[in-house]
Protein backbone atom coordinates (compact mmCIF):
# COMPACT_ATOMS: atom_id res chain seq x y z
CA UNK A 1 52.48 115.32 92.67
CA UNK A 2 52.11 111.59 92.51
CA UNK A 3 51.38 109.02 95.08
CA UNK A 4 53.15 105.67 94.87
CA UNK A 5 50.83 103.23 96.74
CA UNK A 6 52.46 99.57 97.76
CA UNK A 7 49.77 97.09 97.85
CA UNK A 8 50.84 93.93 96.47
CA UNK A 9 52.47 91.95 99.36
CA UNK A 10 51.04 88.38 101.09
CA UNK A 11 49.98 90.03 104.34
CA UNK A 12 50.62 87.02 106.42
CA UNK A 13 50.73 88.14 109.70
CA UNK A 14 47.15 88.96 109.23
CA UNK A 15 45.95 85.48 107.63
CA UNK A 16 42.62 85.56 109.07
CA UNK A 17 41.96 88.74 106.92
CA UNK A 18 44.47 88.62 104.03
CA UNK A 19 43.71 84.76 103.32
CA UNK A 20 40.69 85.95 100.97
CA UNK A 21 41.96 89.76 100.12
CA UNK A 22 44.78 91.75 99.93
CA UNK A 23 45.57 93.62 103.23
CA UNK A 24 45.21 96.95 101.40
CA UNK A 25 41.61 96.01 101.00
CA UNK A 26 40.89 95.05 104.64
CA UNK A 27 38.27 97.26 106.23
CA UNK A 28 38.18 99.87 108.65
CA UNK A 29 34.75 101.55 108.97
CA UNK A 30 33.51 99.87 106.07
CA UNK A 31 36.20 101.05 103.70
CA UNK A 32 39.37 99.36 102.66
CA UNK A 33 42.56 101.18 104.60
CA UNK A 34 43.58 101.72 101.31
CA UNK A 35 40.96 103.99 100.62
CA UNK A 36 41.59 105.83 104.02
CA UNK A 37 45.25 106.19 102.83
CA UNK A 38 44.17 107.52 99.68
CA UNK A 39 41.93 110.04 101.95
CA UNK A 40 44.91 111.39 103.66
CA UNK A 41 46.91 111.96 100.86
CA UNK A 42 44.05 113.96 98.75
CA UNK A 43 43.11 116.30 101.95
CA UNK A 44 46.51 118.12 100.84
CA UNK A 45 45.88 118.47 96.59
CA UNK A 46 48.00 114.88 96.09
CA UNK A 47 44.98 113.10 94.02
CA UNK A 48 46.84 111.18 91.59
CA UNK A 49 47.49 107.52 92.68
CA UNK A 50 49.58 104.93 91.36
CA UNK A 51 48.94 101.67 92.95
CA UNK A 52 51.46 98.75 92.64
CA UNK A 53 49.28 95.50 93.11
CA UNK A 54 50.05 91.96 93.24
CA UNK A 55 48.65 89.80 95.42
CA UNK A 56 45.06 89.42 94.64
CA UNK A 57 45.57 92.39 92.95
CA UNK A 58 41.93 91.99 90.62
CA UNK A 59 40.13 92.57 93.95
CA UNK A 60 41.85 96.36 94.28
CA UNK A 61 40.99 96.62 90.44
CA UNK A 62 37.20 95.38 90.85
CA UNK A 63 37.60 97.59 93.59
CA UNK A 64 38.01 101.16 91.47
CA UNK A 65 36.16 99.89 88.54
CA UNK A 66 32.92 99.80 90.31
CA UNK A 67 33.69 102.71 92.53
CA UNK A 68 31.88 105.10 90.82
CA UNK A 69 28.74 103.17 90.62
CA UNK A 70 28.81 102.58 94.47
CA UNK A 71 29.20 106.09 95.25
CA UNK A 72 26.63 107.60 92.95
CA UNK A 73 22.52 107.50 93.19
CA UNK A 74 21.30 106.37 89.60
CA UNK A 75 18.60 105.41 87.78
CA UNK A 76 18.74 102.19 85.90
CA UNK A 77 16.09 102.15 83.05
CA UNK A 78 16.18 97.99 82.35
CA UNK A 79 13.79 98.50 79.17
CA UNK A 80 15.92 100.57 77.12
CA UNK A 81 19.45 99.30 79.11
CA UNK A 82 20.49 102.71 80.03
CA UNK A 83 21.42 104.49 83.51
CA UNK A 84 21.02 107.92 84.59
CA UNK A 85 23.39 109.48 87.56
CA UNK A 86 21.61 111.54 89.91
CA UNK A 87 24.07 112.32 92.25
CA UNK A 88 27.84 111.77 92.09
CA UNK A 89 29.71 111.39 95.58
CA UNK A 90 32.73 109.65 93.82
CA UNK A 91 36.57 111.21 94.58
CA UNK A 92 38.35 113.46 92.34
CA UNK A 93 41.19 110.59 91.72
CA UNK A 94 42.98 109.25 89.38
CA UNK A 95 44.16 105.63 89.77
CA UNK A 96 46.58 103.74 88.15
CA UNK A 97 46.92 100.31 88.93
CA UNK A 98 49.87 98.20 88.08
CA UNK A 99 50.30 94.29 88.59
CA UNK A 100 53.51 94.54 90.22
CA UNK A 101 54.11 90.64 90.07
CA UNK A 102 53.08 88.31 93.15
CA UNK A 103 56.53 87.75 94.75
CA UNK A 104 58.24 91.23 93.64
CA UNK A 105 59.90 92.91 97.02
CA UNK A 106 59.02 96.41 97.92
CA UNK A 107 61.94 97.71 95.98
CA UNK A 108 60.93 95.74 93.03
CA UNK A 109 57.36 97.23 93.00
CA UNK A 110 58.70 100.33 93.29
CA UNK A 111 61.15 100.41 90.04
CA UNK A 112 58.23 98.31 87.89
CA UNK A 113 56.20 101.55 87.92
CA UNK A 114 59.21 103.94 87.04
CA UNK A 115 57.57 104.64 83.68
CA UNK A 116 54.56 105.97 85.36
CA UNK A 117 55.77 107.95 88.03
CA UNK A 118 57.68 110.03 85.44
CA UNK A 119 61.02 112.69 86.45
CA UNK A 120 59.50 114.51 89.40
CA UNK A 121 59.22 114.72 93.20
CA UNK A 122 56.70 111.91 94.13
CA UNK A 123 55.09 110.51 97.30
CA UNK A 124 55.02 106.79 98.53
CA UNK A 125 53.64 104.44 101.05
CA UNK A 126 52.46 101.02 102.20
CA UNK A 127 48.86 100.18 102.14
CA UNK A 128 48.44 99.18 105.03
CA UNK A 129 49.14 102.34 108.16
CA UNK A 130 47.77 105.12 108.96
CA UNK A 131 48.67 108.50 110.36
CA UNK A 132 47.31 112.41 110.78
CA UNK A 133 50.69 113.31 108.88
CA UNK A 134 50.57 116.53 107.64
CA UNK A 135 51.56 115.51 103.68
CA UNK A 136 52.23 119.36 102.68
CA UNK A 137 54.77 119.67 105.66
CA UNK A 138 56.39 116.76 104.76
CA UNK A 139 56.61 117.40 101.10
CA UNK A 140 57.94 121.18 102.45
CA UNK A 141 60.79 119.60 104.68
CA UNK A 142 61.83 116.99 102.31
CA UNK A 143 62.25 120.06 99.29
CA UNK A 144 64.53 122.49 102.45
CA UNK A 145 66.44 119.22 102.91
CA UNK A 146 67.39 118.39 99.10
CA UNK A 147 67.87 114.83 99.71
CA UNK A 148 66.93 112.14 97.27
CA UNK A 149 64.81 110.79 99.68
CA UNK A 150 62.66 111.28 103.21
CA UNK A 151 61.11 108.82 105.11
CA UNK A 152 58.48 109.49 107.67
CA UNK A 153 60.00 108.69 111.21
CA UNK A 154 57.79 107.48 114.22
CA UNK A 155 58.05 105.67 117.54
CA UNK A 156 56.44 102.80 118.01
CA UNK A 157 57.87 99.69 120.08
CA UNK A 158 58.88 96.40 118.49
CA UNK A 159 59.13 94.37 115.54
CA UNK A 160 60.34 97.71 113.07
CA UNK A 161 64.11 98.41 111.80
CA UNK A 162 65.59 101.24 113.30
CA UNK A 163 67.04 104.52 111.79
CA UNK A 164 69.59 107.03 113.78
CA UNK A 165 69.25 110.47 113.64
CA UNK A 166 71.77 113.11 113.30
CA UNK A 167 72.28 116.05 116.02
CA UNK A 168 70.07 118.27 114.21
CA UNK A 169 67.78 115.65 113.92
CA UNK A 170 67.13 115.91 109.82
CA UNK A 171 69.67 113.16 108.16
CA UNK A 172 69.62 109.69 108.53
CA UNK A 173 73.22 108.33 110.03
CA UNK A 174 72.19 104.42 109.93
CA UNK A 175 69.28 102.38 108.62
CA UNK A 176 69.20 98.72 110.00
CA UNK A 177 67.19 96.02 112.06
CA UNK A 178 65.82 96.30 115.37
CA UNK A 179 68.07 94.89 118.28
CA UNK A 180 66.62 93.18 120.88
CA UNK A 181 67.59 95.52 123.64
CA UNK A 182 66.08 98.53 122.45
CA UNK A 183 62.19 99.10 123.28
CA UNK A 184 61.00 102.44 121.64
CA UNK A 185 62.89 103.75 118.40
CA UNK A 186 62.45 105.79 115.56
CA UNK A 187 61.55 103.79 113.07
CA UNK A 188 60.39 103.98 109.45
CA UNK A 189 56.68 104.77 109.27
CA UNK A 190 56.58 105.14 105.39
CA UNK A 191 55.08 108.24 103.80
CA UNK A 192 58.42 109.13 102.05
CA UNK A 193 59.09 111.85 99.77
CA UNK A 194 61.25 110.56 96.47
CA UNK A 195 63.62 112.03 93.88
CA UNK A 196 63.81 109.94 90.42
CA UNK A 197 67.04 109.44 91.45
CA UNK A 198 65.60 106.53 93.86
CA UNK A 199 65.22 104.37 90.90
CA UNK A 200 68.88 103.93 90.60
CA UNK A 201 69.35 102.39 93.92
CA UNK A 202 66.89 99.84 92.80
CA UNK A 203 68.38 96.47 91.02
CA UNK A 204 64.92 94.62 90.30
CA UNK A 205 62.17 92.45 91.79
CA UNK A 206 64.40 91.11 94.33
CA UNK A 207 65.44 94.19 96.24
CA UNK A 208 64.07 95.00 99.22
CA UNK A 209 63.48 98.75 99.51
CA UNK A 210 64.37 99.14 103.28
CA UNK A 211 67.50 97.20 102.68
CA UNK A 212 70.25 98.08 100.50
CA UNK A 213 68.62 101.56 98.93
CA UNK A 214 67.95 103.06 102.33
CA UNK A 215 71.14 101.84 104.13
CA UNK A 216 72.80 102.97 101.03
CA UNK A 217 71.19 106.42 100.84
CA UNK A 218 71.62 106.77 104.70
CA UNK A 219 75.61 106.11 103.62
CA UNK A 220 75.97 108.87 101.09
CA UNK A 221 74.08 111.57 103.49
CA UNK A 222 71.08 111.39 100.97
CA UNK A 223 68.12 110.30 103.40
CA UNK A 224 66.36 112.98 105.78
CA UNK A 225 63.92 112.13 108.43
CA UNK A 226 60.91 114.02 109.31
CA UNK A 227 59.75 113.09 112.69
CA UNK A 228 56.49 113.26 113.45
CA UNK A 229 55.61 112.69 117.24
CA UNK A 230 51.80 112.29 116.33
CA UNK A 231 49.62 109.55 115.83
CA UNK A 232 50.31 106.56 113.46
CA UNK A 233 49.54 103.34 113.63
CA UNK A 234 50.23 100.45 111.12
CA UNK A 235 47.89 97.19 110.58
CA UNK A 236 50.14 94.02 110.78
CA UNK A 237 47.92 91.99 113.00
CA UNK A 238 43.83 91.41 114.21
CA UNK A 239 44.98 93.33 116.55
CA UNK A 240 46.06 96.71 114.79
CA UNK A 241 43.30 95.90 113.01
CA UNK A 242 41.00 95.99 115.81
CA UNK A 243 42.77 99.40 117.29
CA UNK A 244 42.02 101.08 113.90
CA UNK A 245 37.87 99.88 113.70
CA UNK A 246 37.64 100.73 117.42
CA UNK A 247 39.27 104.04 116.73
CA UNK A 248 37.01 104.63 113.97
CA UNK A 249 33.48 103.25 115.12
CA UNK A 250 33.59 105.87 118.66
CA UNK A 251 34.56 108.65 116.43
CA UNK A 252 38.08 108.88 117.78
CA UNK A 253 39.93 107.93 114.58
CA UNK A 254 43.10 111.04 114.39
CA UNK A 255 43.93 110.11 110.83
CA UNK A 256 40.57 111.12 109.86
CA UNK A 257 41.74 114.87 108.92
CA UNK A 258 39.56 115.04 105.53
């Protein structure tokens, strides 16, 4: 299975970071989240990425093309130009990056990289949260539920869009914006499971995914919700930011699974 990564957005409400990289390439621990996202997602098999870039996307490319040199001990002979690995500590990935276009909505992003995601079951996420999801459980629920698409729901207070859950907690009744008056939600925490059939709710660069294909799909009974009550945590501000490095440097980090 494939892993849609969506890494191509402005990140302003972390400016001091995302002013001179994308916020997929911020660091926590020395390592871009994106990379830590990318972690997850291979501890259960899923080891073929597709990432949709836009934003400074050449510093995600630079990024993976050098990755195998910084991970490896070599040998560089400079008289005869040639360079000997000694020891490989690269990942087992394969990573497709796509420029997505620099103003192209989630949506959008999504549907420019139909070609390459191909007619199965797929994975996708933003680049910039982390959780200790358990990816194989979620891929398992979202197959028992045969919707065209599950979302990943978590509570977390504030600032997120709110879903409503059926009775026996597995569909999706309503998909819309938080209301003032309501403190903690479920809310959409990403890691969704997709059908090709997703790509048909999709008009073009404009649409926002958690707009009209989610509210749509929550309409027609085709959304399921897996809940997961565990940790997750997304990187909007300095702040989150500063959660996730704290988490990391003491040792403490849950999303660490691998």
């Amino acid at each position: 299975m494939k892993a849609v990564l969506l890494a191509g957005g402005f990140g302003t409400r972390i400016s001091e970071e995302s002013g001179v990289r994308p916020k997929p390439m911020v660091e926590i621990g020395g390592k871009p989240i994106l990379w830590h996202i990318m972690k997850i997602y291979s501890h259960f098999g899923i080891k073929d990425f597709i990432i949709c870039v836009g934003y400074k996307g050449n510093t995600i490319k630079e990024f993976f093309a050098n990755y195998f040199l910084y991970q490896s001990d070599v040998t560089f002979d400079l008289k005869y130009n040639t360079m000997s690995i000694l020891n490989n500590q690269s990942e087992e990935w394969k990573v497709t990056l796509i420029d997505t276009g620099l103003n192209t909505m989630t949506g959008g992003r999504l549907k420019r990289v139909k070609e390459y995601v191909g007619n199965e079951s797929f994975c996708m996420t933003y680049g910039d949260g982390v959780s200790n999801i358990k990816i194989d459980d979620l891929i398992k629920f979202h197959k028992e539920q045969k919707t065209i698409a599950t979302l990943t729901a978590v509570q977390e207070p504030g600032r997120f869009g709110t879903i409503s859950l059926k009775s026996d907690q597995t569909r999706v009744t309503n998909f819309r914006e938080k209301q003032k008056d309501e403190s903690t939600a479920w809310i959409n925490g990403g890691f969704f499971v997709l059908e090709p059939e997703i790509f048909n709710y999709i008009q073009g660069d404009s649409t926002v995914f958690e707009k009209d294909p989610l509210e749509k799909l929550a309409a027609e009974n085709k959304l399921s919700a897996y809940r997961h009550e565990d940790f997750w945590q997304p990187m909007d501000t300095i702040r989150d930011k500063n959660v996730l490095e704290d988490l990391w440097i003491t040792g403490n980090a849950p999303w660490k699974i691998w």
